[in-house]
C-alpha atoms as a PDB file:
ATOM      1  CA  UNK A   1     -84.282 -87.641 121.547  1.00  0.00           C
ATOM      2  CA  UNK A   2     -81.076 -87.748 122.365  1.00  0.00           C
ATOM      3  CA  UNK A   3     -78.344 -85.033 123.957  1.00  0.00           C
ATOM      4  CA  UNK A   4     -76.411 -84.917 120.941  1.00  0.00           C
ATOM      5  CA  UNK A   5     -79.550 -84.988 118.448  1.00  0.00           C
ATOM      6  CA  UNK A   6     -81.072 -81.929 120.491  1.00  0.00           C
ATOM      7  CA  UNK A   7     -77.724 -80.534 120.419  1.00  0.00           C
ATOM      8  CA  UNK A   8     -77.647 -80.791 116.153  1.00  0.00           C
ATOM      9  CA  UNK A   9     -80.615 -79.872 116.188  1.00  0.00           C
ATOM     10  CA  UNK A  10     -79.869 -76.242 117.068  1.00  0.00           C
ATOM     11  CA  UNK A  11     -77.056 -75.801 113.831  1.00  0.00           C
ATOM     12  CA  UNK A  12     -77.953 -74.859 110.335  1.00  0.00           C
ATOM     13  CA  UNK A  13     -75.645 -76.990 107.963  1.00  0.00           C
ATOM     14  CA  UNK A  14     -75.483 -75.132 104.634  1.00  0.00           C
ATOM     15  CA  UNK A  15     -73.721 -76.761 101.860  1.00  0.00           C
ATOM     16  CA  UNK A  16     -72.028 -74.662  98.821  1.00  0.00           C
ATOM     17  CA  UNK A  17     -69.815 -74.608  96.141  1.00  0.00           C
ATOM     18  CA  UNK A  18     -68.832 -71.044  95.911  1.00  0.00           C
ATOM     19  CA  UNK A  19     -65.262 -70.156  97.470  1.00  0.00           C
ATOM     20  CA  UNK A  20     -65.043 -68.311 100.482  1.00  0.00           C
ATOM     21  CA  UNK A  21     -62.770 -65.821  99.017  1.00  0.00           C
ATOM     22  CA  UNK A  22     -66.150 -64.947  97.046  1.00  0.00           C
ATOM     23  CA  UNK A  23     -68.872 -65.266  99.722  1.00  0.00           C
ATOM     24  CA  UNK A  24     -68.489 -64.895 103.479  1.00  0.00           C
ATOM     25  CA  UNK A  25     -70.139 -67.082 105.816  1.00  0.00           C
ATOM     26  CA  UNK A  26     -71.943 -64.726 106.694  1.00  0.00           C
ATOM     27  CA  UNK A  27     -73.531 -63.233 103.206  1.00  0.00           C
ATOM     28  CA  UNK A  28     -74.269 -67.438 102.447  1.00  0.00           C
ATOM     29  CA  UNK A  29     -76.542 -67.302 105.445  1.00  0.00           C
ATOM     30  CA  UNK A  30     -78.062 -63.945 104.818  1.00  0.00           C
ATOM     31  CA  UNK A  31     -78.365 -65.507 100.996  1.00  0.00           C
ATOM     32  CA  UNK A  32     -80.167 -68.663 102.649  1.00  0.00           C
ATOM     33  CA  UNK A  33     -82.523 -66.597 104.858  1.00  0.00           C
ATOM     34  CA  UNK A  34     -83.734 -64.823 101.784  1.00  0.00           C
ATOM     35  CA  UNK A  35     -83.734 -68.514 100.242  1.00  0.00           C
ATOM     36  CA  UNK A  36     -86.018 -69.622 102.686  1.00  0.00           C
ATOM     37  CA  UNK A  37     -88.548 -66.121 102.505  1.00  0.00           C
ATOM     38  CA  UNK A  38     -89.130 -66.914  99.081  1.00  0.00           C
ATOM     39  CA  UNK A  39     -89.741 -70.622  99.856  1.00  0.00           C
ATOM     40  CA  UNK A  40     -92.045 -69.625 102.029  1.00  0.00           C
ATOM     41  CA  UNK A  41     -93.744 -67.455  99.868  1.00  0.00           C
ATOM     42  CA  UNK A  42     -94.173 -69.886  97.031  1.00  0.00           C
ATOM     43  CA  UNK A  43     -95.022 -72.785  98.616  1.00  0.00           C
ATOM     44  CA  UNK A  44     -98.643 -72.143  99.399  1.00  0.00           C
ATOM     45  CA  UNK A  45     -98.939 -71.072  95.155  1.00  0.00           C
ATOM     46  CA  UNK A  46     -97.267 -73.801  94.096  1.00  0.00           C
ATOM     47  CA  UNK A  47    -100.118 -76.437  95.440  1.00  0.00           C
ATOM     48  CA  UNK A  48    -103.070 -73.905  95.202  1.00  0.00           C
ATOM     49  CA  UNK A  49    -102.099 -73.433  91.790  1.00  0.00           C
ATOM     50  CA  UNK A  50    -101.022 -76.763  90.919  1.00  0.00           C
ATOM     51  CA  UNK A  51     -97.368 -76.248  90.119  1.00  0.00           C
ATOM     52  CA  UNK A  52     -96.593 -79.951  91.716  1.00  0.00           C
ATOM     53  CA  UNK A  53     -98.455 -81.433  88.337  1.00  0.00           C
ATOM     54  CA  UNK A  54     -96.525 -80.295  84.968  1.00  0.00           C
ATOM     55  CA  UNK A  55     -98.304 -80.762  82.077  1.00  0.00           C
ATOM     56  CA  UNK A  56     -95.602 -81.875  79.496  1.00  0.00           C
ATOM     57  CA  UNK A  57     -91.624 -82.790  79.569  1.00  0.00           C
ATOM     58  CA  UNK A  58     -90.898 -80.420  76.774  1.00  0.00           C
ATOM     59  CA  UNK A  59     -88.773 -77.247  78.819  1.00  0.00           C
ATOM     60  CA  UNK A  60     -90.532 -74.642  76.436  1.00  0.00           C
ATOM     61  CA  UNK A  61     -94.052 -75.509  77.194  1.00  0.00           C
ATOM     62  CA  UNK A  62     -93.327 -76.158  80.612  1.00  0.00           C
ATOM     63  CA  UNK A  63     -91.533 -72.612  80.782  1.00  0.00           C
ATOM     64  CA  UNK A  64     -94.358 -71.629  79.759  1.00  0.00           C
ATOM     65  CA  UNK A  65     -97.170 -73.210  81.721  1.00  0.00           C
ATOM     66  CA  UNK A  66     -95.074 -72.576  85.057  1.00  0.00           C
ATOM     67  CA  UNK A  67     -94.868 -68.792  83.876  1.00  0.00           C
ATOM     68  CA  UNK A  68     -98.675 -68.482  82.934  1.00  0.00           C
ATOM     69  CA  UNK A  69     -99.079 -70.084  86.410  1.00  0.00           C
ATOM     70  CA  UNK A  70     -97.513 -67.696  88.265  1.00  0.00           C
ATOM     71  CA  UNK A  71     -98.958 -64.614  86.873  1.00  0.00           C
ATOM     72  CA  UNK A  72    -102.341 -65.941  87.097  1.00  0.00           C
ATOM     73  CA  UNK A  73    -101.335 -66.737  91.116  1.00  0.00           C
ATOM     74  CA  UNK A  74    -100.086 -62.937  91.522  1.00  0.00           C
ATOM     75  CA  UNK A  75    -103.189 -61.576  90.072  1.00  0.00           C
ATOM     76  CA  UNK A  76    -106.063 -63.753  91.949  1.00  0.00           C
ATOM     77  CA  UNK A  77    -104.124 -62.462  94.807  1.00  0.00           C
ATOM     78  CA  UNK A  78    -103.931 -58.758  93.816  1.00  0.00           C
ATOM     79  CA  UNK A  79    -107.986 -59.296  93.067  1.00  0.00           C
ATOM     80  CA  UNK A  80    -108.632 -61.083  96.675  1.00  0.00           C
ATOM     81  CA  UNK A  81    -106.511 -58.153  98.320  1.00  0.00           C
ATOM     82  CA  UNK A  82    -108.046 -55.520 100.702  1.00  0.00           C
ATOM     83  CA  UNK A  83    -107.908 -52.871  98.266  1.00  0.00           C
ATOM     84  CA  UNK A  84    -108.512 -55.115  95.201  1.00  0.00           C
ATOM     85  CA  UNK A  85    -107.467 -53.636  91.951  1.00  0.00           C
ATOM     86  CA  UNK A  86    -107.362 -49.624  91.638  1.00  0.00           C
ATOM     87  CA  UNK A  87    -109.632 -48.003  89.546  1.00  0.00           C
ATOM     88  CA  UNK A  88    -107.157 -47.524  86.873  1.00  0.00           C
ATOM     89  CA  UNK A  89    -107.242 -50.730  86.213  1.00  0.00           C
ATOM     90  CA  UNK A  90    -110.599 -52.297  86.849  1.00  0.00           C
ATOM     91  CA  UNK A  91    -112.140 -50.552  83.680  1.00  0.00           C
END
């Protein structure tokens, strides 16, 4: 590595098209850290449950399949939780 590469290395670039009468610098990067929590979040459920491999090109079914997905992801991992599902809902 070089000086100036370790020295880029320590900036975030962040690229937008919103005016900065509308956001501040500092709300875009506040917006971007939450960006990144989410990614975070997601990434693991997107190749445990296969969201890398649509199905179909049609947007409806794919809507669809992505959305069935993702609430079959949050409840295996309600299920696998510590406390499981409550009682209210197991019966």
């Amino acid at each position: 590595m070089t000086p100036e590469s370790l020295r880029a290395a320590s900036f975030v670039t962040v690229f937008t098209t919103v005016a900065s009468d509308v956001l501040s610098v500092d709300r875009v990067m506040e917006l971007y850290s939450l960006r990144w929590q989410v990614e975070l979040h997601i990434k693991p459920d997107k190749s445990i449950a296969g969201l890398d491999r649509l199905p179909n090109f049609r947007p409806d079914t794919i809507h669809s399949w992505i959305c069935a997905k993702l609430l079959l992801t949050q409840i295996a991992r309600k299920v696998a939780s510590p406390g499981g599902l409550s009682p209210q809902y197991a019966a």
